[in-house]
N, C-alpha and C. Protein backbone atom coordinates (compact mmCIF):
# COMPACT_ATOMS: atom_id res chain seq x y z
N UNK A 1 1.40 -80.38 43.74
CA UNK A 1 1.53 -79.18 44.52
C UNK A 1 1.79 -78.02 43.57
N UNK A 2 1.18 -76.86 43.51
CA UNK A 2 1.12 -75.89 42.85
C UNK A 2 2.49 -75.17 43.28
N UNK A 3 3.09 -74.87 41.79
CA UNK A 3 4.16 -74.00 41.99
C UNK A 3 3.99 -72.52 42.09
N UNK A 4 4.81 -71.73 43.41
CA UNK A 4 4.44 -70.42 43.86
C UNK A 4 5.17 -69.42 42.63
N UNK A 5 3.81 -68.54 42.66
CA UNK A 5 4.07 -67.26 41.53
C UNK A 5 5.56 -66.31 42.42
N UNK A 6 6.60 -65.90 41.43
CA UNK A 6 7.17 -64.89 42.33
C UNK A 6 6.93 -63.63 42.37
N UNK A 7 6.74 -62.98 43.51
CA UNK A 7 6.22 -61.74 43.77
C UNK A 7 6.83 -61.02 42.24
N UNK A 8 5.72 -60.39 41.88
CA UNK A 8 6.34 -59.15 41.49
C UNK A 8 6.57 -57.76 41.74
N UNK A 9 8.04 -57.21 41.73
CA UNK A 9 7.69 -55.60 42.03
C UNK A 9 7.92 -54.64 41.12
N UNK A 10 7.32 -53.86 41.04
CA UNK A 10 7.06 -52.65 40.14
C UNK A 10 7.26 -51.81 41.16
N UNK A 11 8.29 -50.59 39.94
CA UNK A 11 8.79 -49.19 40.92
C UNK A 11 7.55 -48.14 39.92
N UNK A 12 6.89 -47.37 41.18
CA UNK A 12 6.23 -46.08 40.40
C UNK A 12 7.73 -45.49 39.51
N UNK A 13 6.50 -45.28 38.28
CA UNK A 13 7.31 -44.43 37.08
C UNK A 13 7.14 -42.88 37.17
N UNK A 14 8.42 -42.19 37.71
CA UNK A 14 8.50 -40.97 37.03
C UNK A 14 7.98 -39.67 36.16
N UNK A 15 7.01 -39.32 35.87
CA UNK A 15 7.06 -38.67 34.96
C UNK A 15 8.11 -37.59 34.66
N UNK A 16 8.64 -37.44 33.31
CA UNK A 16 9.39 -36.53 33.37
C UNK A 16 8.86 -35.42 32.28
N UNK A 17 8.72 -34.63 32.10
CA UNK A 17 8.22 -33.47 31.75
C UNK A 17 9.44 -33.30 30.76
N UNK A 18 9.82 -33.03 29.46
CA UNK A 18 10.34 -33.07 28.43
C UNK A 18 10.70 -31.16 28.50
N UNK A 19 11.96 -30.16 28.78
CA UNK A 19 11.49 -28.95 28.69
C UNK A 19 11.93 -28.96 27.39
N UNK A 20 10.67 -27.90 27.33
CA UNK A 20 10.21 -26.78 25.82
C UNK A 20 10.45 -25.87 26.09
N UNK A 21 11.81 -24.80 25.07
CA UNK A 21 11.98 -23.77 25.23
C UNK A 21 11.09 -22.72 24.07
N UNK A 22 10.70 -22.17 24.53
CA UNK A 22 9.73 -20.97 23.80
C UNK A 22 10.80 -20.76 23.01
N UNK A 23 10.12 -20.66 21.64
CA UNK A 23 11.01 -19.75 20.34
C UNK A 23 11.28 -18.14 21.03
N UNK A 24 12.38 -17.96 20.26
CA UNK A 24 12.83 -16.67 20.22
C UNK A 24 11.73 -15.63 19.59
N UNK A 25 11.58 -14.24 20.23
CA UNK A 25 10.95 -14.01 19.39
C UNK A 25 11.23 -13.05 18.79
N UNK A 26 10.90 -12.50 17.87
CA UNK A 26 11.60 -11.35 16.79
C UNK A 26 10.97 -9.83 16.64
N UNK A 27 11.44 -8.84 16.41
CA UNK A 27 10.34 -7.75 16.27
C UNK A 27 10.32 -7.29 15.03
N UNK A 28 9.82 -6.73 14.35
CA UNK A 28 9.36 -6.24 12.62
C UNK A 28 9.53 -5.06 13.43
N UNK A 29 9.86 -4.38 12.18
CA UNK A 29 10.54 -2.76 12.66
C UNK A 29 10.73 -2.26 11.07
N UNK A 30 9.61 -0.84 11.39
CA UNK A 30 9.87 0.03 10.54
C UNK A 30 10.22 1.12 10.21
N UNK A 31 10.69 1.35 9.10
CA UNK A 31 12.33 2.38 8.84
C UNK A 31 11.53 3.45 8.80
N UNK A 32 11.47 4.56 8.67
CA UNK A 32 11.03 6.15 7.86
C UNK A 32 11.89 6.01 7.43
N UNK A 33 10.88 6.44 5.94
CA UNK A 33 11.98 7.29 5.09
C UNK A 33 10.79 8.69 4.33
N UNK A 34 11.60 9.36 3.38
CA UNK A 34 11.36 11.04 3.32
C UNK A 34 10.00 10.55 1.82
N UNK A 35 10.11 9.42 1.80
CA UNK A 35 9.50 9.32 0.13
C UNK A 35 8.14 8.94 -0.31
N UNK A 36 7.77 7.81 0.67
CA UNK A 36 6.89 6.91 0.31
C UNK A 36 5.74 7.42 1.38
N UNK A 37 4.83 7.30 0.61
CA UNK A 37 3.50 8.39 1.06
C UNK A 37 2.64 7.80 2.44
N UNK A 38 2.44 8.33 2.98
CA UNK A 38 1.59 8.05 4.59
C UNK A 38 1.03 7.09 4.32
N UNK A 39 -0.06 7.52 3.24
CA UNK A 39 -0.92 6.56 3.04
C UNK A 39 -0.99 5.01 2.66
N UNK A 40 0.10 5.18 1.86
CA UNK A 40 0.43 3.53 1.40
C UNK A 40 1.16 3.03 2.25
N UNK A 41 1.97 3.60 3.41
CA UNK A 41 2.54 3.16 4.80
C UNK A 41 1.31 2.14 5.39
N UNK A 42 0.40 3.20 5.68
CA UNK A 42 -1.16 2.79 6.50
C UNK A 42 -1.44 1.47 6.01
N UNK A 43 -1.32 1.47 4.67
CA UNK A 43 -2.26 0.52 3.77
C UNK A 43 -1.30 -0.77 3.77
N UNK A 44 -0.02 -0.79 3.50
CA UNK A 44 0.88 -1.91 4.14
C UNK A 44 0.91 -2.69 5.56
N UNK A 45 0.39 -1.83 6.49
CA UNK A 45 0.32 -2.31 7.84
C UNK A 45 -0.78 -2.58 7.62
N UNK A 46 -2.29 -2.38 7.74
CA UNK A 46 -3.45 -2.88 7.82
C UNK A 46 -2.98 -4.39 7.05
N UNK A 47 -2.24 -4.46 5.62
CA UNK A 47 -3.11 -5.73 5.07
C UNK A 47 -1.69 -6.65 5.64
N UNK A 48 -0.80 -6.41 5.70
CA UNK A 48 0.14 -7.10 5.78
C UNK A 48 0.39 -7.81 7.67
N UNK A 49 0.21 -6.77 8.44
CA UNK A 49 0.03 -6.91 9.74
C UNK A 49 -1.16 -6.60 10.42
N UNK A 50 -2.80 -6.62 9.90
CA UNK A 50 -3.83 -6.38 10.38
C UNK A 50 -4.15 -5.67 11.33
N UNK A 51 -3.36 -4.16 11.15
CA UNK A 51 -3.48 -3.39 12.09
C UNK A 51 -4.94 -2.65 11.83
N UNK A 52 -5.60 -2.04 12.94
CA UNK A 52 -6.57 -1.36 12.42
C UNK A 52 -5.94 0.24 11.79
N UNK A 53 -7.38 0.64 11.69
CA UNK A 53 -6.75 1.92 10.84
C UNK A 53 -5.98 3.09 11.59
N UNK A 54 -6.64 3.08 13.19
CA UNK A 54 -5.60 4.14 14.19
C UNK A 54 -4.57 3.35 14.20
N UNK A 55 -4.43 2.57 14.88
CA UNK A 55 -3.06 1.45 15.27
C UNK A 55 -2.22 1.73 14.14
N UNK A 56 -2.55 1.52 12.45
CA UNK A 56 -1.61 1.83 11.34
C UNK A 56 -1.06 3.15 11.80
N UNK A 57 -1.95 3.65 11.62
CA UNK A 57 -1.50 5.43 11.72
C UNK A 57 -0.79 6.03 12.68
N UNK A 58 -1.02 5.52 13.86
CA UNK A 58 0.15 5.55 15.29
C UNK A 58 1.41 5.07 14.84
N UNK A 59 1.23 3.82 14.11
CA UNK A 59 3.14 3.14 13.61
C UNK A 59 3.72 4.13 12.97
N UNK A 60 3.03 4.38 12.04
CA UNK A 60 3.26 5.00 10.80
C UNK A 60 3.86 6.35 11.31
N UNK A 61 2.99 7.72 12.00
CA UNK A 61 3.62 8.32 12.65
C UNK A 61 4.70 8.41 14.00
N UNK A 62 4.76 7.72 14.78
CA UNK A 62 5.96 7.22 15.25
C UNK A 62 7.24 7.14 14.56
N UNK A 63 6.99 6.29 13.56
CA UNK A 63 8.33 5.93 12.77
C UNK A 63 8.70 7.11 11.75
N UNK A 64 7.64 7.72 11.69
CA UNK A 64 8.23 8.96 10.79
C UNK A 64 8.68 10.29 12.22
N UNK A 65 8.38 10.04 13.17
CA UNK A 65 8.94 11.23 14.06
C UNK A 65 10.21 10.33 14.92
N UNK A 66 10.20 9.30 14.70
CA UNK A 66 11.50 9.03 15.39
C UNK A 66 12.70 8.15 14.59
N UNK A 67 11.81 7.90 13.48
CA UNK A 67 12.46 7.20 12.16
C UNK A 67 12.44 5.55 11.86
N UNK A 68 12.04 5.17 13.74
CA UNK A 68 12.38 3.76 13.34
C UNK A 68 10.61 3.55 14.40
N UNK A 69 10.15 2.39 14.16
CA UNK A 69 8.55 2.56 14.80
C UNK A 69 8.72 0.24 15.04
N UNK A 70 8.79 -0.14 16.25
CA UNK A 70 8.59 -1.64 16.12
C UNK A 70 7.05 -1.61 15.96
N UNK A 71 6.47 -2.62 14.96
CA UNK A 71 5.01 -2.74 14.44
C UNK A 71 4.59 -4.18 15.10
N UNK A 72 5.22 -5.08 15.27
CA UNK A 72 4.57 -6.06 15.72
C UNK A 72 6.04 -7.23 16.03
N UNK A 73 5.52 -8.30 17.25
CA UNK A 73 6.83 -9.21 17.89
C UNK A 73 6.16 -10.29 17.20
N UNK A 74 7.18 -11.21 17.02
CA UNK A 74 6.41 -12.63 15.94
C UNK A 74 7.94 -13.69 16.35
N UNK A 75 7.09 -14.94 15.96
CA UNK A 75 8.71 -15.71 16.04
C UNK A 75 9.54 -15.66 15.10
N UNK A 76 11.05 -16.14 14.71
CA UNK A 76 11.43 -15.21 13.69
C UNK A 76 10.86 -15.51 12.43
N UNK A 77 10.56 -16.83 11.85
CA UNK A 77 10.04 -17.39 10.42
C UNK A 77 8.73 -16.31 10.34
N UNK A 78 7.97 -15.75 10.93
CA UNK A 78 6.98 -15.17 10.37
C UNK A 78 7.67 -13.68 10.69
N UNK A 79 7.66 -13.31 11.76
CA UNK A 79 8.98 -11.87 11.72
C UNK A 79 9.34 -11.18 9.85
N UNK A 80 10.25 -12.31 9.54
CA UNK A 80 11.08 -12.41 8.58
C UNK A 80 10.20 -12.45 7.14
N UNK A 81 9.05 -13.09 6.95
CA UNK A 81 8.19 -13.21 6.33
C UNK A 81 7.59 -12.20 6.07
N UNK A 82 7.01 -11.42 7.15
CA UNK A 82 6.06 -10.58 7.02
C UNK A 82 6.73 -9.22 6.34
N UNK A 83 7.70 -8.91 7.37
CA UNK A 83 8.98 -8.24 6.82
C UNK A 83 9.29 -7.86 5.28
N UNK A 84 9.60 -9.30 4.88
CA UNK A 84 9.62 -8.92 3.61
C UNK A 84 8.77 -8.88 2.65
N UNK A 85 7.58 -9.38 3.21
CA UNK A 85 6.47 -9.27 2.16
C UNK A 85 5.80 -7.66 2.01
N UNK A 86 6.47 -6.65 3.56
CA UNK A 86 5.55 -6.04 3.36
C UNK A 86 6.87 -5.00 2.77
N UNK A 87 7.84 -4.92 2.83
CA UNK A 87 9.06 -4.44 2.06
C UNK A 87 9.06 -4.91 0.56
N UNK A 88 8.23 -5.61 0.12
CA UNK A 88 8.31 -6.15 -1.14
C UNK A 88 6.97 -5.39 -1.69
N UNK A 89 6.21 -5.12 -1.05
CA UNK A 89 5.28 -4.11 -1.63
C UNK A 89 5.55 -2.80 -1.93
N UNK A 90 5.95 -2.62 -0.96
CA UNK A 90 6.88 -0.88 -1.41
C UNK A 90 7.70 -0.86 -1.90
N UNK A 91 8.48 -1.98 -2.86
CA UNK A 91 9.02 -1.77 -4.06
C UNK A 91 8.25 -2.28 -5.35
N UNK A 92 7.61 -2.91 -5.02
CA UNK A 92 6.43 -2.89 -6.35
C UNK A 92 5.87 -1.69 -6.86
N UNK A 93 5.36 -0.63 -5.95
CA UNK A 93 5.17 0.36 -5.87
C UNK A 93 6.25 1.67 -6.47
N UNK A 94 7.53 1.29 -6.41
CA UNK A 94 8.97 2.16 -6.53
C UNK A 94 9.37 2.86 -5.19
N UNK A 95 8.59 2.33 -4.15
CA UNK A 95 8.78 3.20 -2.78
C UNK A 95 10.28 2.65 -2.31
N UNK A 96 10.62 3.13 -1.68
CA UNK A 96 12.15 2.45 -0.48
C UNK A 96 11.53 2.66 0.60
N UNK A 97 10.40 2.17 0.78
CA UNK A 97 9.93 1.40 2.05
C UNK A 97 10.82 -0.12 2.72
N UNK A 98 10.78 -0.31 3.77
CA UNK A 98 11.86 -0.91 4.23
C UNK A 98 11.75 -1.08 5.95
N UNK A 99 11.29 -2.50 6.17
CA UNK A 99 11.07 -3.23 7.53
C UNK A 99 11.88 -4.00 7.36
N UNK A 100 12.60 -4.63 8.53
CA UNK A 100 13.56 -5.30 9.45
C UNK A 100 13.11 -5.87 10.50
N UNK A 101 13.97 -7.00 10.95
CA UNK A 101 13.35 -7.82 12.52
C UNK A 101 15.44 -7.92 12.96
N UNK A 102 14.89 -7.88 14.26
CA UNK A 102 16.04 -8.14 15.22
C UNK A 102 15.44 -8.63 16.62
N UNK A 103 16.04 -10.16 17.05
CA UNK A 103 15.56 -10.40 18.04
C UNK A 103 15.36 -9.62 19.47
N UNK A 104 14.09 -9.78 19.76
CA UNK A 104 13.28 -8.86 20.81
C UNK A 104 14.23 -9.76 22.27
N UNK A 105 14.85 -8.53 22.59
CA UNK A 105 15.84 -8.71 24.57
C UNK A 105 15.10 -9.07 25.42
């Protein structure tokens, strides 16, 4: 006589969805100052933040009529990066050019 299989039961599984919180994100922000020439402003934003050539020139004046101009939101590792790479050009130069990030509210 054949021995009986015991039922098996299986409970449906759950999915649970794992939450992902979006990185913080950061803003690059640039200073005016009285020294460092329009033009090499322009020329820092185009290569450093691929702005086009109006878009440069809008930051650029902004931040020189109100002193401080945000150029672009990033998460902070590139924020911070860009920041200083493009602050590190305007002292290659001898400029006191000078971008900052502070997380975007």
């Amino acid at each position: 006589m054949p021995v009986p299989m015991p039922e098996i039961v299986t409970k449906p599984r759950t999915k649970t969805k794992p939450q992902i919180e979006r990185p913080k994100l950061y803003k690059v922000i640039l200073l005016n100052d009285d020294f460092t020439p329009r033009e090499f402003v322009v020329t820092v934003l185009k290569g450093e933040f691929k702005l086009s050539e109006d878009q440069a020139r809008r930051v650029m004046i902004t931040a020189h009529q109100r002193g401080v101009c945000v150029v672009a939101v990033f998460t902070r590792d590139v924020a911070e990066t860009k920041a200083t790479r493009a602050t590190d050009a305007g002292k290659a130069k001898g400029y006191p050019l000078m971008f900052t990030t502070e997380p975007e509210e």
